[in-house]
Protein backbone atom coordinates (compact mmCIF):
# COMPACT_ATOMS: atom_id res chain seq x y z
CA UNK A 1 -117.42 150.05 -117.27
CA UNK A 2 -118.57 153.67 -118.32
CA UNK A 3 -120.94 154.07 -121.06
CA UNK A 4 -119.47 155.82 -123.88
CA UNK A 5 -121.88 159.01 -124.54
CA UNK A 6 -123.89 159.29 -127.68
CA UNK A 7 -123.97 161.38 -130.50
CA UNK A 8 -126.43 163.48 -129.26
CA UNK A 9 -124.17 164.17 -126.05
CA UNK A 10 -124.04 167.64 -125.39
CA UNK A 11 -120.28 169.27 -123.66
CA UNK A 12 -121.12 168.64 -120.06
CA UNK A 13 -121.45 165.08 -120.85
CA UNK A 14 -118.40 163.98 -122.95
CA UNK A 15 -116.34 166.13 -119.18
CA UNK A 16 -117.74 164.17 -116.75
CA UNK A 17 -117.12 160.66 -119.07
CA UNK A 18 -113.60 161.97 -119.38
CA UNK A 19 -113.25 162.52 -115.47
CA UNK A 20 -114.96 159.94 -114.03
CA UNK A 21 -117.69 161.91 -112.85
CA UNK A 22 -115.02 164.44 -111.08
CA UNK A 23 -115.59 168.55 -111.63
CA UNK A 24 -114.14 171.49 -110.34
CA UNK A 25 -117.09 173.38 -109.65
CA UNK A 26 -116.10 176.34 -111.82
CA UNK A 27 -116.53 173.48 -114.55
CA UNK A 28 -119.51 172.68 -113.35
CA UNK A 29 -120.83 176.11 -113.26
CA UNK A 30 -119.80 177.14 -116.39
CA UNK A 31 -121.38 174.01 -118.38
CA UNK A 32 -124.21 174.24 -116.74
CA UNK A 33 -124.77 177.55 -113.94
CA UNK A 34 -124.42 178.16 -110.71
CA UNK A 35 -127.90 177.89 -110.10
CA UNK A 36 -128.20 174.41 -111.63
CA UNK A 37 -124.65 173.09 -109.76
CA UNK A 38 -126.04 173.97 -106.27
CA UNK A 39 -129.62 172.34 -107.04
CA UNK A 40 -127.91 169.03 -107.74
CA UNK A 41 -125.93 169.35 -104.53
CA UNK A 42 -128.89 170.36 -102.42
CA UNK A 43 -130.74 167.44 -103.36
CA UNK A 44 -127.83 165.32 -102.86
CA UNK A 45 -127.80 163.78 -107.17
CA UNK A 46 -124.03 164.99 -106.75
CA UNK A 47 -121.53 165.25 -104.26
CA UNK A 48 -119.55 167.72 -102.76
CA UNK A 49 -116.00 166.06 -102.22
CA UNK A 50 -114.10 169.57 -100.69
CA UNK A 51 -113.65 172.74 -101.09
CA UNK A 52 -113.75 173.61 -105.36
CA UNK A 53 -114.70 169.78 -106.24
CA UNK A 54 -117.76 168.06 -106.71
CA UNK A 55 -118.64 164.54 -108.00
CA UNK A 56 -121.81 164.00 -110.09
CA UNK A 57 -122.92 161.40 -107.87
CA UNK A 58 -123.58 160.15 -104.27
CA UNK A 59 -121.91 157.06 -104.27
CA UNK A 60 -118.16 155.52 -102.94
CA UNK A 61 -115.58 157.09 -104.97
CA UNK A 62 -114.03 154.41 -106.96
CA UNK A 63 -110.44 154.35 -108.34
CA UNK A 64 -110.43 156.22 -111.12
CA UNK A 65 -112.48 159.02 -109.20
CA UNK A 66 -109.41 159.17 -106.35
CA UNK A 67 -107.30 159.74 -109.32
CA UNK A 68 -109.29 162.49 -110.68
CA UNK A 69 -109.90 164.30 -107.43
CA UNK A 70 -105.89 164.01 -106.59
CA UNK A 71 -105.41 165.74 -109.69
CA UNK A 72 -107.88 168.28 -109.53
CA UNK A 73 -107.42 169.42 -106.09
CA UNK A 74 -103.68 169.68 -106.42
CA UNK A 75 -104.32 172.16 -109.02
CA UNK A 76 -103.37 173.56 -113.01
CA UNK A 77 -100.96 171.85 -114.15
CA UNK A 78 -100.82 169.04 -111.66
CA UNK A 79 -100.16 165.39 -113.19
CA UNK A 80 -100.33 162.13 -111.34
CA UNK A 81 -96.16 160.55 -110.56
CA UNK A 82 -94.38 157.90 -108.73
CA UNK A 83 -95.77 154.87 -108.13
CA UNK A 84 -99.09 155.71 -108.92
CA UNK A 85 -98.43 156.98 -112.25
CA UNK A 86 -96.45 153.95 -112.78
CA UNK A 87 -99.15 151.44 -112.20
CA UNK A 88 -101.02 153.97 -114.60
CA UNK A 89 -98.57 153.32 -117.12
CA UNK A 90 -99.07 149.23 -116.42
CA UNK A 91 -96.57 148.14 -113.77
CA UNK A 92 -97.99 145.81 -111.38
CA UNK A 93 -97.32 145.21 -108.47
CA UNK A 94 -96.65 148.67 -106.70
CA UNK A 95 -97.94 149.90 -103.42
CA UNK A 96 -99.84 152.95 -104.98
CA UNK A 97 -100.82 154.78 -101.74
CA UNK A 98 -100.78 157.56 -101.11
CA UNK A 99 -101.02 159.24 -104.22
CA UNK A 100 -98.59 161.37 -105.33
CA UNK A 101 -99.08 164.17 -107.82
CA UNK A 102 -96.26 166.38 -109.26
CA UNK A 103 -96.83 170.50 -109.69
CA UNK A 104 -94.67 173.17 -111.91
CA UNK A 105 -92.64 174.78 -109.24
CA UNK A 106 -93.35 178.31 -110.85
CA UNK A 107 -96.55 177.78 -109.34
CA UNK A 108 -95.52 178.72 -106.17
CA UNK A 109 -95.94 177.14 -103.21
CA UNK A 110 -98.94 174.69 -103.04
CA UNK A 111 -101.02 175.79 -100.76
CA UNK A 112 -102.16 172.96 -98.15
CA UNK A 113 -104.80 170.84 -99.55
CA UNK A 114 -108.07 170.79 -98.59
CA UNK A 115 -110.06 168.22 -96.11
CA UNK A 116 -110.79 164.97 -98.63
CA UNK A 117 -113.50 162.47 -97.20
CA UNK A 118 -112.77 159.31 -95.73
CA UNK A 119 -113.24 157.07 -98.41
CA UNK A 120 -110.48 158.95 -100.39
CA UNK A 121 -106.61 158.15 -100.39
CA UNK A 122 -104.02 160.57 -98.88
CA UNK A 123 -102.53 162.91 -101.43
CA UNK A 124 -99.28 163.82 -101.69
CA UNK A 125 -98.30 166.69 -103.39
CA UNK A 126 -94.32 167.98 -104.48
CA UNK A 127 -92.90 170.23 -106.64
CA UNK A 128 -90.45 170.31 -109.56
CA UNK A 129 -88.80 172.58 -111.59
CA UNK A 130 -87.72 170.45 -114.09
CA UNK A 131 -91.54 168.66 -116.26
CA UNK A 132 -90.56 168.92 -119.86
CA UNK A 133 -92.80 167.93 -122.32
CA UNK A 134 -91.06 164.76 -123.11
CA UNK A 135 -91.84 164.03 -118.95
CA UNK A 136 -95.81 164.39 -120.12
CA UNK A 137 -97.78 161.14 -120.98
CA UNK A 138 -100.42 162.25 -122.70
CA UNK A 139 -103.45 160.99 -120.66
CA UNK A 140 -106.49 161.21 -118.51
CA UNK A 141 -106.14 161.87 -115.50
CA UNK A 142 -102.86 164.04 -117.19
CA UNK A 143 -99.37 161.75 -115.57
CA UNK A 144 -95.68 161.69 -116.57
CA UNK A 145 -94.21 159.45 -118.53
CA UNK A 146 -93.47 155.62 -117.23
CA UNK A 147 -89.67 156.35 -117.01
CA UNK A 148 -90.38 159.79 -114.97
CA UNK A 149 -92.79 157.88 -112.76
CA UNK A 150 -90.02 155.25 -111.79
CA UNK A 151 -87.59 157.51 -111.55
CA UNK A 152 -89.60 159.59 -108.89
CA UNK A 153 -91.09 156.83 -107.16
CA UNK A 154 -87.84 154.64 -106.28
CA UNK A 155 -86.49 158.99 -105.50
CA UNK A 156 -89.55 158.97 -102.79
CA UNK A 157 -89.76 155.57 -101.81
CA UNK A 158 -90.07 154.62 -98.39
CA UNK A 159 -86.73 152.40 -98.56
CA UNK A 160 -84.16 151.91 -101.23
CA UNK A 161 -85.83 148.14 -101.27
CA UNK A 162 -88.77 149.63 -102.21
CA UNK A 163 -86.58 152.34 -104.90
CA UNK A 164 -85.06 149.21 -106.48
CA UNK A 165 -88.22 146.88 -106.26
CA UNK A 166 -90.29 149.90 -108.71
CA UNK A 167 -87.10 150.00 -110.64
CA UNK A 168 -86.90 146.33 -111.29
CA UNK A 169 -89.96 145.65 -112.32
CA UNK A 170 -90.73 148.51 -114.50
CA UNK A 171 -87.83 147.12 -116.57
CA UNK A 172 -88.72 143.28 -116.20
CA UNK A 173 -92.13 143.70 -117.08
CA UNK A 174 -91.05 145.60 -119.91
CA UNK A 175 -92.64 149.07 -119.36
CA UNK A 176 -89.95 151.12 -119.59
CA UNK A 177 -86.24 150.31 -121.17
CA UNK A 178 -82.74 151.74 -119.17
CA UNK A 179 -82.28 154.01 -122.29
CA UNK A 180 -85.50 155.80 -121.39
CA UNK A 181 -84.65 155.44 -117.31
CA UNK A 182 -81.06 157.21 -118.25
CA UNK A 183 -82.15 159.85 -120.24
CA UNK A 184 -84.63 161.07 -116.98
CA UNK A 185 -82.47 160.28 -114.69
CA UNK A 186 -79.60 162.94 -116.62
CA UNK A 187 -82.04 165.46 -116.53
CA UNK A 188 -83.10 165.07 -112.83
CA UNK A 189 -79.15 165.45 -111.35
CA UNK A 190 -79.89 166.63 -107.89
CA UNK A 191 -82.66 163.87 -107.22
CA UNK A 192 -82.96 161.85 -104.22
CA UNK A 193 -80.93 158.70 -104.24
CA UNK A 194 -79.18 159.94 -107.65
CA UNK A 195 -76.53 157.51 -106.73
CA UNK A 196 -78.50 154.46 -106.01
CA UNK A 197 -81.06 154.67 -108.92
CA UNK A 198 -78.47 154.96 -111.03
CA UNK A 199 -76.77 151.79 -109.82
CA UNK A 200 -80.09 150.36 -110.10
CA UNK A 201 -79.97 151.02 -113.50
CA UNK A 202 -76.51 150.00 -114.63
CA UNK A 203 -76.82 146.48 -113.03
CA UNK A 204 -80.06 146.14 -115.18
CA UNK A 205 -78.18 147.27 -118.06
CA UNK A 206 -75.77 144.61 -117.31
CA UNK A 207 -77.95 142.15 -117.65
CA UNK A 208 -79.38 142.02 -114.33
CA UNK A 209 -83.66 141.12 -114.37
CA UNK A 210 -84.74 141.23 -111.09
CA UNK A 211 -84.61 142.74 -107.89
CA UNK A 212 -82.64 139.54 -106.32
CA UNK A 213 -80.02 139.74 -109.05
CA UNK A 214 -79.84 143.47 -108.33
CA UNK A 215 -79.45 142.78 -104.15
CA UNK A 216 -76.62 140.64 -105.07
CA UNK A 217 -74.57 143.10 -106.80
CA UNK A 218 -74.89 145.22 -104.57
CA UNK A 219 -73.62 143.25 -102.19
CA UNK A 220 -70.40 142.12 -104.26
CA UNK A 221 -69.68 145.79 -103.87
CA UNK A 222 -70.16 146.21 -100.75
CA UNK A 223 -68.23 143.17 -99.76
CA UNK A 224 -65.26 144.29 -102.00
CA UNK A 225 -66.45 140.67 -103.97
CA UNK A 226 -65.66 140.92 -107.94
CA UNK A 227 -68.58 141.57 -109.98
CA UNK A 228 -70.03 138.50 -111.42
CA UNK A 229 -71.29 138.29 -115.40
CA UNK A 230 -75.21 138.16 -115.04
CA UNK A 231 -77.35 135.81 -117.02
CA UNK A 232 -75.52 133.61 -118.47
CA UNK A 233 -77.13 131.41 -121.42
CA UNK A 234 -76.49 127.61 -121.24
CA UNK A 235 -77.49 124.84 -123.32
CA UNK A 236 -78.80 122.02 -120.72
CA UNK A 237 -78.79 118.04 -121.42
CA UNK A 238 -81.72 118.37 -123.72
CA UNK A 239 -80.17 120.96 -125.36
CA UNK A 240 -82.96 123.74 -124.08
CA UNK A 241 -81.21 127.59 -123.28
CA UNK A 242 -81.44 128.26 -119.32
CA UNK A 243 -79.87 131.26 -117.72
CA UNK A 244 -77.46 131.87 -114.89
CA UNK A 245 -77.83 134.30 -112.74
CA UNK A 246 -74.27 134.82 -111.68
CA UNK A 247 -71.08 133.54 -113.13
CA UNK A 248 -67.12 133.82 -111.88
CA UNK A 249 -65.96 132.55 -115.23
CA UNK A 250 -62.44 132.24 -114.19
CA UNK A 251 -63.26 130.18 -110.62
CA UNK A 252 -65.50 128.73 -112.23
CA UNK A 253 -68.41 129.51 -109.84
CA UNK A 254 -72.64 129.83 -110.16
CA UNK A 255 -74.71 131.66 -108.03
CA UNK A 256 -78.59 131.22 -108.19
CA UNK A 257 -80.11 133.97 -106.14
CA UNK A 258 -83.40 131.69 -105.56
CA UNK A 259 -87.12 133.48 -105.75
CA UNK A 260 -90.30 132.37 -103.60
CA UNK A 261 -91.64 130.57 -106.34
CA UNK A 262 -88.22 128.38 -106.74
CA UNK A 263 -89.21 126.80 -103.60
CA UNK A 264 -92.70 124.57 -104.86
CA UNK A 265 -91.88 121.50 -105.62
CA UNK A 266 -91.93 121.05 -109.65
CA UNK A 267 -89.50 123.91 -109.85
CA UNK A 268 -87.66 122.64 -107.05
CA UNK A 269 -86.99 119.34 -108.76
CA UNK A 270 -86.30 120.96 -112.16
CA UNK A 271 -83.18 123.14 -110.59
CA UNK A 272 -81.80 120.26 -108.39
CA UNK A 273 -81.33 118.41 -111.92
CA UNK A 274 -79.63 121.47 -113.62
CA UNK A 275 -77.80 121.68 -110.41
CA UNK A 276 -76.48 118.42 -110.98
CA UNK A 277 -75.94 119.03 -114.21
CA UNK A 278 -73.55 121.86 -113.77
CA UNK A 279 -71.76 120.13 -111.02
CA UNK A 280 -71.65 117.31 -113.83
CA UNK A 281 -70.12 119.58 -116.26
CA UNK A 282 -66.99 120.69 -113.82
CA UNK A 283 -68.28 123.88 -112.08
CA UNK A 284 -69.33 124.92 -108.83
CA UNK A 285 -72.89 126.39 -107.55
CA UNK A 286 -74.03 127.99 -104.58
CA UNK A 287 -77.71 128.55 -104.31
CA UNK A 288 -79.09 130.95 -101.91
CA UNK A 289 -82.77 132.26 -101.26
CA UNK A 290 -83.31 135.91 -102.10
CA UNK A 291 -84.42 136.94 -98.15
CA UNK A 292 -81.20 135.83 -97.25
CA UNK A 293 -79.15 137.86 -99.42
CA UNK A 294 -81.33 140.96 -97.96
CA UNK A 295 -81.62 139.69 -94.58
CA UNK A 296 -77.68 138.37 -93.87
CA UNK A 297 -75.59 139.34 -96.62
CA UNK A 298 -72.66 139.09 -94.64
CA UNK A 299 -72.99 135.26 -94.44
CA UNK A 300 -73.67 135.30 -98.36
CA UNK A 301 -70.24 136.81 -98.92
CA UNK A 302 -68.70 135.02 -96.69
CA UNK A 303 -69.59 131.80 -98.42
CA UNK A 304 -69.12 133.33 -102.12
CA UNK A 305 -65.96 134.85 -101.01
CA UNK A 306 -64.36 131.35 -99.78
CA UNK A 307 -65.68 129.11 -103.23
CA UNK A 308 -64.24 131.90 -105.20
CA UNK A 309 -60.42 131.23 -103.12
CA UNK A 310 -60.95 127.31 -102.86
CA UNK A 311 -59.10 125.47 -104.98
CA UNK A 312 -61.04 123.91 -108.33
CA UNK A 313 -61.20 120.17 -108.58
CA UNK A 314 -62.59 118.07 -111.70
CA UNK A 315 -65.78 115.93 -110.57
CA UNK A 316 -64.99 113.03 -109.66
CA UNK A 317 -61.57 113.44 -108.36
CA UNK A 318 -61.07 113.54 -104.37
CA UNK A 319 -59.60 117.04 -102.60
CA UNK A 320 -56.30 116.99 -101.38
């Protein structure tokens, strides 16, 4: 943790609290000369990171000082985005490597960035015409808003996996609402994966809250399968309110799209006796883990696809 500077704390050191120790040099230089800057770098008190940045010590950059120095090196108006700014903005989780930083087109184009030392992350650098102020979280290092940042990252994600995984859980750990994802995503029309994001974002919407629930729409349209109501509330035997992930209301048909966690044993137990419970109460469930709904959705469908034709029977009773 940083000490806060005093009162007596003169300019140069309320900048380098702010920035984590990270100065352009023409900072540098003008808080405190040229002559003073290249002293401090001679006897090795600061750092020289690359061309036009210094840090104002000698140690392993930490965090906060990659942040800085992606910022700084990209240039004026650069701003953290994506997945980095995302985890910024307090979405865990995310795979924040490299680092991406987003630049006002008008700029020009960036000019390749300089050679960063080993013990800094890559930096990735694109540019946008369209960084309204309402895009701008106020903040330091400067980033865009959480709802920009998802709506980049899942645009330059490595998969559309990983574009629905940020997507998810931005909105199920409740950093950023589909109003807010909407509004960014109608101002960014010609985005990568326009389509997808915003099917992303209707399914949550619909009541979808994770990335499994998500998968498995997807694959009902895909599969030409009729789109199941999401999250259903139900009152189990102790009269306690569990949810549903997927419910043909008509058929009569469940679907629980089963997480890693679902598989230790106390909440194993737990949903076998809802399970039963349902099954009890006249309907049907199929349970299947989340990998395989990614991994062989065609044998998902398959089975979804023949409960929803087969005929209903009260429990009980024996088939025809």
């Amino acid at each position: 943790m940083r000490e806060v500077p005093g009162p007596e704390a003169g300019e140069i050191d309320w900048v380098i609290f702010e920035q984590a120790g990270v100065l352009t040099i023409p900072q540098a230089e003008r808080l405190l000369g040229a002559r003073t800057v290249r002293s401090h770098l001679r006897q090795r008190r600061w750092r020289r990171i690359c061309r036009g940045v210094l840090l104002t010590e000698n140690g392993q950059l930490r965090r906060d000082q990659q942040l800085w120095i992606a910022v700084l090196v990209a240039g004026h108006g650069a701003r953290l985005a994506g997945a980095v700014a995302a985890a910024e903005g307090g979405v865990q989780g995310l795979r924040t490597e490299p680092i991406d930083v987003l630049v006002p087109a008008e700029r020009g184009r960036t000019s390749r960035l300089p050679s960063l030392p080993a013990d800094m992350l890559r930096v990735r650098v694109h540019r946008t015409t369209v960084l309204p102020r309402k895009h701008q979280q106020v903040g330091l290092p400067p980033r865009t808003t959480v709802a920009r940042a998802v709506v980049d990252g899942a645009a330059w994600a490595g998969s559309e996996y990983e574009a629905r995984d940020l997507i998810a859980r931005a909105h199920q750990q409740r950093r950023v609402t589909v109003e807010e994802l909407a509004v960014v995503l109608a101002d960014l029309p010609r985005i990568r994966r326009h389509r997808r994001i915003n099917l992303t974002i209707a399914d949550l919407a619909g009541g979808a809250t994770a990335l499994s629930e998500i998968d498995l729409m997807a694959l009902c349209r895909r599969r030409r399968i009729p789109v199941p109501d999401l999250q259903l509330a139900r009152s189990d035997e102790t009269g306690r309110i569990r949810f549903v992930d997927a419910h043909w209301t008509g058929a009569r048909l469940l679907v629980e799209v089963d997480g890693s966690h679902h598989m230790e044993a106390r909440h194993w137990t737990a949903d076998m006796l809802r399970q039963n419970q349902i099954w009890l109460d006249g309907e049907r469930i199929l349970r299947f883990p989340a990998s395989l709904v990614r991994s062989d959705p065609g044998a998902v469908a398959a089975q979804i696809r023949a409960a929803l034709r087969a005929p209903q029977h009260q429990p009980g009773t024996a088939k025809p």
